[in-house]
N, C-alpha and C. Protein backbone atom coordinates (compact mmCIF):
# COMPACT_ATOMS: atom_id res chain seq x y z
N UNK A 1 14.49 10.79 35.37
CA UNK A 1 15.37 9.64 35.44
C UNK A 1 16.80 10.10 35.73
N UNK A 2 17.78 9.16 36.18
CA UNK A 2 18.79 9.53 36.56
C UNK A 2 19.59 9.68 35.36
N UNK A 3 19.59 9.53 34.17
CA UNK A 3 20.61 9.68 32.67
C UNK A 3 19.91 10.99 32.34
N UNK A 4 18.99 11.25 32.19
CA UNK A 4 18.33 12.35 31.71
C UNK A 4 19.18 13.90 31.94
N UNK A 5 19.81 13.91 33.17
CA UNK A 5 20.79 15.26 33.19
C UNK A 5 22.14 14.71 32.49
N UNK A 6 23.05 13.80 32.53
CA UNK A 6 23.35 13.60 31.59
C UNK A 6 23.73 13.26 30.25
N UNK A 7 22.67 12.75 29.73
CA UNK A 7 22.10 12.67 28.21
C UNK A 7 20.67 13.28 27.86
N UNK A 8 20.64 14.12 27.55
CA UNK A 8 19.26 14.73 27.70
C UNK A 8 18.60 14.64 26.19
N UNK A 9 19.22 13.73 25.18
CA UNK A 9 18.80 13.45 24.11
C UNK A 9 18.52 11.32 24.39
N UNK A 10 18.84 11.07 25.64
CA UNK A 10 18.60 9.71 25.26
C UNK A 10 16.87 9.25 25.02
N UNK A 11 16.48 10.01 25.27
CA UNK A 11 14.99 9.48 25.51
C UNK A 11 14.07 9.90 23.46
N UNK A 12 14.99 10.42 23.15
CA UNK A 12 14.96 10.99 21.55
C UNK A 12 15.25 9.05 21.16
N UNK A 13 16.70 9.03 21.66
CA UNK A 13 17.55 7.67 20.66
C UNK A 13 16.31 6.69 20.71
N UNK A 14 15.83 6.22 21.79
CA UNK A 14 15.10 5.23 22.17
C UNK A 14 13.81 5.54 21.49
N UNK A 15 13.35 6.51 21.78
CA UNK A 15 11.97 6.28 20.41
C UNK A 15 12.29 5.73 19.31
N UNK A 16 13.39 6.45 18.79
CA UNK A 16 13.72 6.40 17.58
C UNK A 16 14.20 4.90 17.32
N UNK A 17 14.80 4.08 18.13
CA UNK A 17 14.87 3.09 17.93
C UNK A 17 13.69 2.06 18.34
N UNK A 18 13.15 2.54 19.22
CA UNK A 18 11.81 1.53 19.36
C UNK A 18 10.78 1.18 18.17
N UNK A 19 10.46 2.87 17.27
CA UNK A 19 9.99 2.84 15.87
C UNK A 19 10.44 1.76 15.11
N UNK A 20 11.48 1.58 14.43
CA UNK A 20 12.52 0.77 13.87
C UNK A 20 11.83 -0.85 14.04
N UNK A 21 11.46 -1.01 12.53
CA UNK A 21 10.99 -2.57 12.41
C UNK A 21 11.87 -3.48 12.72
N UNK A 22 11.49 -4.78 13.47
CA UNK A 22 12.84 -5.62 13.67
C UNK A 22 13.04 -6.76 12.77
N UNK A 23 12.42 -6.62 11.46
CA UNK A 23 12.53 -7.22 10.46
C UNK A 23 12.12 -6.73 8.86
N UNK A 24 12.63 -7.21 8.01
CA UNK A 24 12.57 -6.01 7.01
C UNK A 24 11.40 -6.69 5.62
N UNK A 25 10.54 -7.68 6.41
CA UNK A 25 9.50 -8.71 5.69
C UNK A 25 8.86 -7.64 4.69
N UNK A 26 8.19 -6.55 4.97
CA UNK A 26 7.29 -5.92 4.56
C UNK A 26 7.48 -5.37 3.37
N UNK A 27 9.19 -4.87 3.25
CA UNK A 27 10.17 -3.85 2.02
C UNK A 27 10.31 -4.94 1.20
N UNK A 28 10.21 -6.65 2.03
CA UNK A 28 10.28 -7.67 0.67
C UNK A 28 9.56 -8.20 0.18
N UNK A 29 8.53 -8.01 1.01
CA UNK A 29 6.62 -8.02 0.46
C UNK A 29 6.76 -7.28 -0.93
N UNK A 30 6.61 -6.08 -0.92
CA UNK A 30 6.31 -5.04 -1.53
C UNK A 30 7.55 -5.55 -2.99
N UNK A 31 8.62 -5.57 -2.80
CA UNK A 31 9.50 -5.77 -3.98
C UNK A 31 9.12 -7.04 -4.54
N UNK A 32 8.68 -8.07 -3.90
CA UNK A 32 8.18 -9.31 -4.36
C UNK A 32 6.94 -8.98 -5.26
N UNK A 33 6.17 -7.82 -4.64
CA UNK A 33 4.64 -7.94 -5.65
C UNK A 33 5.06 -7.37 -7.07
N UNK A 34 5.87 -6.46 -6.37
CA UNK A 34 6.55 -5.32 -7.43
C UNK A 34 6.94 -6.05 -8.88
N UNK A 35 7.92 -7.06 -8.59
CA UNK A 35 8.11 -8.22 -9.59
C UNK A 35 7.27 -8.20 -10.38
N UNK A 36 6.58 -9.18 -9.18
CA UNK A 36 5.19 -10.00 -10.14
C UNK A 36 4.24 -8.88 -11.08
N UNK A 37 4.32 -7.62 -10.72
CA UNK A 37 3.32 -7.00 -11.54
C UNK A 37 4.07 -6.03 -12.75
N UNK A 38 5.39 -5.80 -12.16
CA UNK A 38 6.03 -5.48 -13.19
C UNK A 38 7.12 -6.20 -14.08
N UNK A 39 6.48 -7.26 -14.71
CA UNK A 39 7.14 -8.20 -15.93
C UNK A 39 8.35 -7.54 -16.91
N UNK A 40 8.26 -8.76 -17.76
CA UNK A 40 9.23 -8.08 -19.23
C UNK A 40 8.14 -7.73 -19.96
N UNK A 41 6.99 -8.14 -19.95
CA UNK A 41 6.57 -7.61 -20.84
C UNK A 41 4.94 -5.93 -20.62
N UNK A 42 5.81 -5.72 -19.19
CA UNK A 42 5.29 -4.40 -18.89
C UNK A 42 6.51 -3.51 -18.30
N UNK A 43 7.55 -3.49 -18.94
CA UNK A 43 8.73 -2.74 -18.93
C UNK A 43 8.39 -1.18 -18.80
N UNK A 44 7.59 -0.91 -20.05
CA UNK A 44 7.02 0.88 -20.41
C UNK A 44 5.96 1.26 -19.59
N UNK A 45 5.81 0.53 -18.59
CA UNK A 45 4.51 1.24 -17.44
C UNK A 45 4.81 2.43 -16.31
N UNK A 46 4.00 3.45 -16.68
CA UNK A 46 4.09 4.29 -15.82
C UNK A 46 4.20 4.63 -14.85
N UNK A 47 4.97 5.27 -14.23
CA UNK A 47 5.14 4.92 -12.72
C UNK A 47 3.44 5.58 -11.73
N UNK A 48 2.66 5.71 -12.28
CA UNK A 48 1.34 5.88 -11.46
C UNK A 48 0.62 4.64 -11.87
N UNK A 49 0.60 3.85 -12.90
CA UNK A 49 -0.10 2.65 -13.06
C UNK A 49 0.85 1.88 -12.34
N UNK A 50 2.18 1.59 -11.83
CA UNK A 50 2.61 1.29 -11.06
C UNK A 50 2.54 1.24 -9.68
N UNK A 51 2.31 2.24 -9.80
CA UNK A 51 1.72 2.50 -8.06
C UNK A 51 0.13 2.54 -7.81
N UNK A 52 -0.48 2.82 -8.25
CA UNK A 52 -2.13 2.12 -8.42
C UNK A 52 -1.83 0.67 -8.35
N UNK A 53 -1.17 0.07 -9.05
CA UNK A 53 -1.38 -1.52 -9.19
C UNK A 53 -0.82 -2.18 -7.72
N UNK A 54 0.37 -1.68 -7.22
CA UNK A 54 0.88 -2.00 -6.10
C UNK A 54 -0.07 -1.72 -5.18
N UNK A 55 -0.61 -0.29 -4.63
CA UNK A 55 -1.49 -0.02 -4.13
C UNK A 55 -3.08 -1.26 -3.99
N UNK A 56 -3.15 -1.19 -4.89
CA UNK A 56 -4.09 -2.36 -4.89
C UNK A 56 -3.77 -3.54 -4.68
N UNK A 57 -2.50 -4.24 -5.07
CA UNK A 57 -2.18 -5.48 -4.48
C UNK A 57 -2.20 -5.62 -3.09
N UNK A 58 -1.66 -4.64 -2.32
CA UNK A 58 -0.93 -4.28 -1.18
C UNK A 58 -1.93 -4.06 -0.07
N UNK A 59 -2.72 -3.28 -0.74
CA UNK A 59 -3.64 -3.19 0.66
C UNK A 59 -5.09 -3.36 0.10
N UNK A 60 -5.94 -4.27 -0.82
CA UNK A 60 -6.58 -4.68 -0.95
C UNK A 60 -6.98 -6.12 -0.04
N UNK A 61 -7.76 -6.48 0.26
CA UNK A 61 -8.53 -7.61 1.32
C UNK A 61 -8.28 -9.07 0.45
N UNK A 62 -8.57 -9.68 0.78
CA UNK A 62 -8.64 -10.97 0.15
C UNK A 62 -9.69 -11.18 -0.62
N UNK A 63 -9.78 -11.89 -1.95
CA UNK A 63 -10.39 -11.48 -2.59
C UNK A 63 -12.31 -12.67 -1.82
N UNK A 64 -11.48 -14.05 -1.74
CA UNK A 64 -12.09 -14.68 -0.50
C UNK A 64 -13.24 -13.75 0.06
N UNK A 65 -12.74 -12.81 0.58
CA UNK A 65 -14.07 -12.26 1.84
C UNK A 65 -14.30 -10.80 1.28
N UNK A 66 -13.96 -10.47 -0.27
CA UNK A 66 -14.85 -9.57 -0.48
C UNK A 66 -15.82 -9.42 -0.93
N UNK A 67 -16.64 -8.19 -0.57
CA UNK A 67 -18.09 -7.81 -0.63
C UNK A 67 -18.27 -7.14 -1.99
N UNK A 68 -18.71 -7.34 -2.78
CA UNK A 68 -18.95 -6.59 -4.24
C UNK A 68 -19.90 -5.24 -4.12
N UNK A 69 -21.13 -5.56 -3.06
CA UNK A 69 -22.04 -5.28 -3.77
C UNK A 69 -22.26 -3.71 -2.79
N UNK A 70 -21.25 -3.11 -2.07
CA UNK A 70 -20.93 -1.53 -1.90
C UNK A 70 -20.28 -1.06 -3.20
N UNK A 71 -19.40 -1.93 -3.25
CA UNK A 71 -18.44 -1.23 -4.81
C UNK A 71 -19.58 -0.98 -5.80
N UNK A 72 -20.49 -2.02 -6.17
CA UNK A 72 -21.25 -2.18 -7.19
C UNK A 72 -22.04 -0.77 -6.63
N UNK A 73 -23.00 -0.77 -5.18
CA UNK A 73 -23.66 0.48 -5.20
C UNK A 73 -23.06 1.94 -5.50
N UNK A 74 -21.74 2.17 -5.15
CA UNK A 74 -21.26 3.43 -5.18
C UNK A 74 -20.98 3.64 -6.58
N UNK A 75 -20.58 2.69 -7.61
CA UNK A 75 -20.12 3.01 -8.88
C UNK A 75 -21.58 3.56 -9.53
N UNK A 76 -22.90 3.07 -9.33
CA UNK A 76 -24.07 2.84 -10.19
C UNK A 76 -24.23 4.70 -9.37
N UNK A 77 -24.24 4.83 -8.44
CA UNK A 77 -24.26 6.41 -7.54
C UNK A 77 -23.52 7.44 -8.58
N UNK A 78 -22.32 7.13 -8.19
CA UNK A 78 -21.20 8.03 -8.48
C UNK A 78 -21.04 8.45 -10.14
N UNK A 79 -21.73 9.89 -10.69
CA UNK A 79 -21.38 9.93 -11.95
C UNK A 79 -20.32 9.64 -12.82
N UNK A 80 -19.39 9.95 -12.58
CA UNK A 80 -18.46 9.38 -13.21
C UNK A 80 -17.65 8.39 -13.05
N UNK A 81 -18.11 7.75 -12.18
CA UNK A 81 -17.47 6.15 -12.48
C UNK A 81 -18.69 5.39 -13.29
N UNK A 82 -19.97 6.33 -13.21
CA UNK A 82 -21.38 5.03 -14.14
C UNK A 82 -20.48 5.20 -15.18
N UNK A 83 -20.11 6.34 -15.98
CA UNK A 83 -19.61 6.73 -17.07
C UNK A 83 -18.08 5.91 -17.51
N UNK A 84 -17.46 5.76 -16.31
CA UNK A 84 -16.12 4.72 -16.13
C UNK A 84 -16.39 3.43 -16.47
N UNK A 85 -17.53 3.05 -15.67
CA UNK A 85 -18.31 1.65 -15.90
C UNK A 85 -18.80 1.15 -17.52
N UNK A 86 -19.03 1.99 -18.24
CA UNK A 86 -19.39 1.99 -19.75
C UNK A 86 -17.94 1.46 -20.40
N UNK A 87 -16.76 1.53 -19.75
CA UNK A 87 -15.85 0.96 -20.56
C UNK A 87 -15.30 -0.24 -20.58
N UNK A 88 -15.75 -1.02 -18.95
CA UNK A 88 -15.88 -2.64 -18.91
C UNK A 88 -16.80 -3.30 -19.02
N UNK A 89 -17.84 -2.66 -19.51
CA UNK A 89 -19.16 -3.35 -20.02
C UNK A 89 -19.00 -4.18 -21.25
C-alpha cells in the first residue's frame, strides 16, 4: 500500500482497533450478574465460588433447552462426581 513506507506500524493500529468492541454491553452483562449473585448477604464469598458462580451464569445455555440427561450420564460414569452426587441426594 502506498502509507505502508511511510507508517509501517499503521497496519498494527488498525487491527488493533478493529479488535476493540464498539460497545461495552458485555463488561455490563457480567457486573450486572455479578450483583445479582453477589448480595449483602454473600459479602464473605470466595473469590473462586465467585467465579464458578459467574462462570456458570455466564456461559451456561438456557435453562429452557437444556438436556439433563448427558450431565446425568457422565456424573453416574465419573467416580468422583457419583461420590459428589451422594451430597445432593
Amino acid at each position: 500500500m502506498v502509507f505502508e513506507e511511510d507508517f509501517p506500524n499503521i497496519n498494527l493500529i488498525i487491527d488493533l482497533v478493529q479488535s476493540l468492541p464498539p460497545t461495552s454491553v458485555s463488561c455490563e452483562t457480567s457486573f450486572s450478574q455479578m450483583k445479582l449473585i453477589k448480595t449483602a448477604r454473600r459479602l464473605n464469598m470466595k473469590d473462586t465460588t465467585l467465579n464458578s458462580l459467574m462462570q456458570t451464569k455466564l456461559l451456561s445455555s438456557d435453562v429452557a433447552g437444556f438436556d439433563p440427561n448427558p450431565v446425568i450420564d457422565y456424573w453416574l460414569v465419573n467416580k468422583f462426581a457419583e461420590n459428589s452426587l451422594l451430597i445432593f441426594i
